[in-house]
Protein backbone atom coordinates (compact mmCIF):
# COMPACT_ATOMS: atom_id res chain seq x y z
CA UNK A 1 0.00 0.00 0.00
CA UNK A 2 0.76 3.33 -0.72
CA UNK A 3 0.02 6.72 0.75
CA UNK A 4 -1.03 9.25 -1.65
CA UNK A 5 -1.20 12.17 1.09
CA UNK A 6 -0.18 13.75 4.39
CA UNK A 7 -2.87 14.01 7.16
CA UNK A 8 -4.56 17.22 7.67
CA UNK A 9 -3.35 20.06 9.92
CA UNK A 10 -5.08 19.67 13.65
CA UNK A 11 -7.55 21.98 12.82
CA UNK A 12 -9.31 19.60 10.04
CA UNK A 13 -10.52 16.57 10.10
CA UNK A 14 -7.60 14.19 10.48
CA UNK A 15 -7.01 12.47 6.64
CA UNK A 16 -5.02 9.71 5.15
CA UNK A 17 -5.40 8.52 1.64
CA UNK A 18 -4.34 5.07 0.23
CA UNK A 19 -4.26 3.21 -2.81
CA UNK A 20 -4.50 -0.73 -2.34
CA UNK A 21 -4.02 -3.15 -4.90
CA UNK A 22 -5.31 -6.69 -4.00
CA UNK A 23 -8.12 -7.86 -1.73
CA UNK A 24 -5.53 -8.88 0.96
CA UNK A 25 -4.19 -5.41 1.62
CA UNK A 26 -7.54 -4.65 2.24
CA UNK A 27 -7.83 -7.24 4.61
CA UNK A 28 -4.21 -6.25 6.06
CA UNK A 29 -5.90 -2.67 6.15
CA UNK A 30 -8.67 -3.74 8.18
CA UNK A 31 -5.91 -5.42 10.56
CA UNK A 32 -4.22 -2.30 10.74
CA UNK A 33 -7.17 -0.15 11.38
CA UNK A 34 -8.58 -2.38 14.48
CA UNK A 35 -4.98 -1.12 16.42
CA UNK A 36 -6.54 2.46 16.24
CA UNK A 37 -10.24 1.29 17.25
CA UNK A 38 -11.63 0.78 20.89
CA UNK A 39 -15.26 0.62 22.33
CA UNK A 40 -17.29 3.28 21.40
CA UNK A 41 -16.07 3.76 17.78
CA UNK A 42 -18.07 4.28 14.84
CA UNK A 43 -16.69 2.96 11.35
CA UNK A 44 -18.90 4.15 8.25
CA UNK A 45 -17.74 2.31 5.09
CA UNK A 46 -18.61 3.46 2.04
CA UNK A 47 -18.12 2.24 -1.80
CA UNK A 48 -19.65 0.72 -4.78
CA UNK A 49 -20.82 -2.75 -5.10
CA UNK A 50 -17.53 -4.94 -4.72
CA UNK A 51 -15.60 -2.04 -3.56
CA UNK A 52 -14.02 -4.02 -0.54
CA UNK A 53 -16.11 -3.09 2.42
CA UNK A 54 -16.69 -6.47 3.97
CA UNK A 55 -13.28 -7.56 2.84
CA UNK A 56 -12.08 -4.37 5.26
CA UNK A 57 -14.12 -5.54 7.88
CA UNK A 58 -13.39 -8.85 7.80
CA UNK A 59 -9.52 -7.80 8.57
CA UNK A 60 -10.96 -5.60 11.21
CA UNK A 61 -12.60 -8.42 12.80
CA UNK A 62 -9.08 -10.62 12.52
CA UNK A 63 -7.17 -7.52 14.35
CA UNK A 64 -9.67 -7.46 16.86
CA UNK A 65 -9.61 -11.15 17.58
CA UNK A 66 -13.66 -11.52 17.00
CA UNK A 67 -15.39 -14.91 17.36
CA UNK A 68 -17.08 -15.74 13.82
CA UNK A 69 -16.43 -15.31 10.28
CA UNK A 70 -17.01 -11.24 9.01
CA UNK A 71 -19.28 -11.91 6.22
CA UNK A 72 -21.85 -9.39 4.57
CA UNK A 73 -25.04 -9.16 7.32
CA UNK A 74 -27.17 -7.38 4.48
CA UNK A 75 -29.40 -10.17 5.28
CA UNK A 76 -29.29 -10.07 8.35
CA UNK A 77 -29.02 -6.43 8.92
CA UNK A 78 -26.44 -7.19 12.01
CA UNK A 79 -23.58 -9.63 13.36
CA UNK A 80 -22.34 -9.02 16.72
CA UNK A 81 -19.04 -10.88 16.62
CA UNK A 82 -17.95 -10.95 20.54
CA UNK A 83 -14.11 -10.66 21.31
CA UNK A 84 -12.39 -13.40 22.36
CA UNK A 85 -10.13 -11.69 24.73
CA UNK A 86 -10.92 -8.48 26.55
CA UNK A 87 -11.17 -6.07 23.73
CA UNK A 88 -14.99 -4.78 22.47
CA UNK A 89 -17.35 -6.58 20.11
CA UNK A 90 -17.56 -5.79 17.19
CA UNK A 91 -21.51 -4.89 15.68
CA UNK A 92 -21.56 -5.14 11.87
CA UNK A 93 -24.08 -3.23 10.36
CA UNK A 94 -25.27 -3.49 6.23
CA UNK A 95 -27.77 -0.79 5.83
CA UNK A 96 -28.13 -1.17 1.76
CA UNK A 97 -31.66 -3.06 1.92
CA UNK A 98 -32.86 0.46 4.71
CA UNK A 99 -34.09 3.31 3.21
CA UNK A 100 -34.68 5.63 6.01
CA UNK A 101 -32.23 7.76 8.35
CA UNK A 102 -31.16 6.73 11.98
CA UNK A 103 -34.97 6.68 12.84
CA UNK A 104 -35.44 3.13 10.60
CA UNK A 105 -32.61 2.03 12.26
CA UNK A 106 -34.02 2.55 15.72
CA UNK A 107 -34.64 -1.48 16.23
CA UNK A 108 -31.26 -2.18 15.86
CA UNK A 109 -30.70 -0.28 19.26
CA UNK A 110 -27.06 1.21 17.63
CA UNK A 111 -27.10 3.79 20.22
CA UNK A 112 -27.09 1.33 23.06
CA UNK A 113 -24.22 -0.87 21.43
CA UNK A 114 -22.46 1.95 20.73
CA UNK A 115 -20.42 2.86 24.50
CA UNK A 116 -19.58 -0.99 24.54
CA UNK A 117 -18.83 -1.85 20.94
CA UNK A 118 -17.13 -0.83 17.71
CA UNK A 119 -19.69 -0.62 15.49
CA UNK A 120 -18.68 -0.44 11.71
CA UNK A 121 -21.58 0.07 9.04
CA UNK A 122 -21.87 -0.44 5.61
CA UNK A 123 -23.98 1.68 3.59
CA UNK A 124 -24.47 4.21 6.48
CA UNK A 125 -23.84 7.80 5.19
CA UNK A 126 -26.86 9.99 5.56
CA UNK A 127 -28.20 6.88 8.06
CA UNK A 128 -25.94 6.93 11.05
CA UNK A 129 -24.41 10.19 11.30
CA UNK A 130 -26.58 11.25 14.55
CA UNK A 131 -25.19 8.45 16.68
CA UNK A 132 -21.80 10.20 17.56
CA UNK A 133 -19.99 13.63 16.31
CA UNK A 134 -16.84 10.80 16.85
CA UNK A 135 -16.70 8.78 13.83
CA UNK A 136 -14.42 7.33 11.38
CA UNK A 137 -15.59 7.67 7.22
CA UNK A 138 -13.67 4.81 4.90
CA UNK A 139 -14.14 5.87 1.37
CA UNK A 140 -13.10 2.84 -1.30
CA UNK A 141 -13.25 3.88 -4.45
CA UNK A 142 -12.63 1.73 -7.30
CA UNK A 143 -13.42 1.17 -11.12
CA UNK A 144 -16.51 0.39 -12.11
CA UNK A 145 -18.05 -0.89 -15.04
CA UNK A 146 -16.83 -4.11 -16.76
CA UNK A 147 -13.10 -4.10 -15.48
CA UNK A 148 -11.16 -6.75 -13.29
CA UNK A 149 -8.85 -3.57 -11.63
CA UNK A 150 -8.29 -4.64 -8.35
CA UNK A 151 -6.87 -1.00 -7.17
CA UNK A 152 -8.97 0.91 -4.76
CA UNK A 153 -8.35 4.24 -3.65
CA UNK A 154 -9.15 4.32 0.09
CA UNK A 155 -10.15 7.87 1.83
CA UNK A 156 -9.49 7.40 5.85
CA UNK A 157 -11.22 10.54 7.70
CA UNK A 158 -11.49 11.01 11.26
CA UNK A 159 -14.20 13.32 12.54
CA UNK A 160 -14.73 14.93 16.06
CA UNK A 161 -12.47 15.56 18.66
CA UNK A 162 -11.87 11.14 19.24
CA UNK A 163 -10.03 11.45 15.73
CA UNK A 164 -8.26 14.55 16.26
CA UNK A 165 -4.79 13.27 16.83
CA UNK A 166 -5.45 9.55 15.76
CA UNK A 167 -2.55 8.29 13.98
CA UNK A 168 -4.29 7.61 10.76
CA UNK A 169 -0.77 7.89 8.53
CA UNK A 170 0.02 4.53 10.07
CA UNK A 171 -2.18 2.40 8.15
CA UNK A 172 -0.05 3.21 5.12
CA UNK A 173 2.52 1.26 7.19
């Protein structure tokens, strides 16, 4: 992996941009990432169709040592994968088949999960966004159209004041 830019000055959100090239450095991503994450983190990943969301969250599962395999819940809605040391569970969220905002949503009781959990969700801008001020937005941005590119361009951003001096440059590691 490669990082395309510096992070932000303290006064912005804090940034890191990426470029990965195979669906284990997104995995290897997602390992990276879980070092940063504790309970009471939000994740919102978001991407085309085959962009490598649940192949990031699968690796975030791995680095947090989850019980389960991370596979796509947009079934399902939700997995709760518990830890299987001492670290949070993680609550993965597919919110492609909801229409609504965070009111929808309401059933899946996010807001109670959220102090004791990291809870990463697919599909979630415009849904999620009133849970916490504190969240982290994953971009993945990739070809589309009939192509077998395997190179996504990955947008880390760290919003509110839990992200303000995260070390985001060292998932380019």
């Amino acid at each position: 992996m490669e990082q395309a830019a510096a992070p932000a000055a303290p006064h912005d959100p804090a940034e890191t941009r990426l470029t990965v090239t195979s669906p284990e450095q997104m995995r290897e991503l997602g390992r990276r990432l879980a070092k940063l994450l504790r309970a009471g983190d939000l994740v919102m990943l978001t991407g085309e169709l085959g962009a490598g969301k649940t192949t990031l969250t699968r690796g975030l599962g791995e680095g947090m040592g989850v019980r389960g395999a991370v596979t796509s819940p947009t079934f399902v809605i939700a997995r709760v994968h518990p830890s299987l040391g001492d670290g949070p569970p993680l609550v993965h969220v597919d919110a492609y088949r909801l229409s609504g905002g965070l009111d929808e949503m309401e059933d899946l009781d996010l807001d109670v999960s959220l102090p004791d959990s990291v809870i990463v969700v697919e599909w979630g801008e415009g849904k999620v966004e009133e849970l916490t001020e504190d969240r982290l937005q994953v971009v993945i941005h990739r070809a589309v159209g009939d192509t077998t590119d395997e190179v996504r361009h990955v947008t880390v951003t760290g919003l509110g004041d839990r992200w303000s001096d995260a070390a985001l440059e060292t998932l380019a590691a």
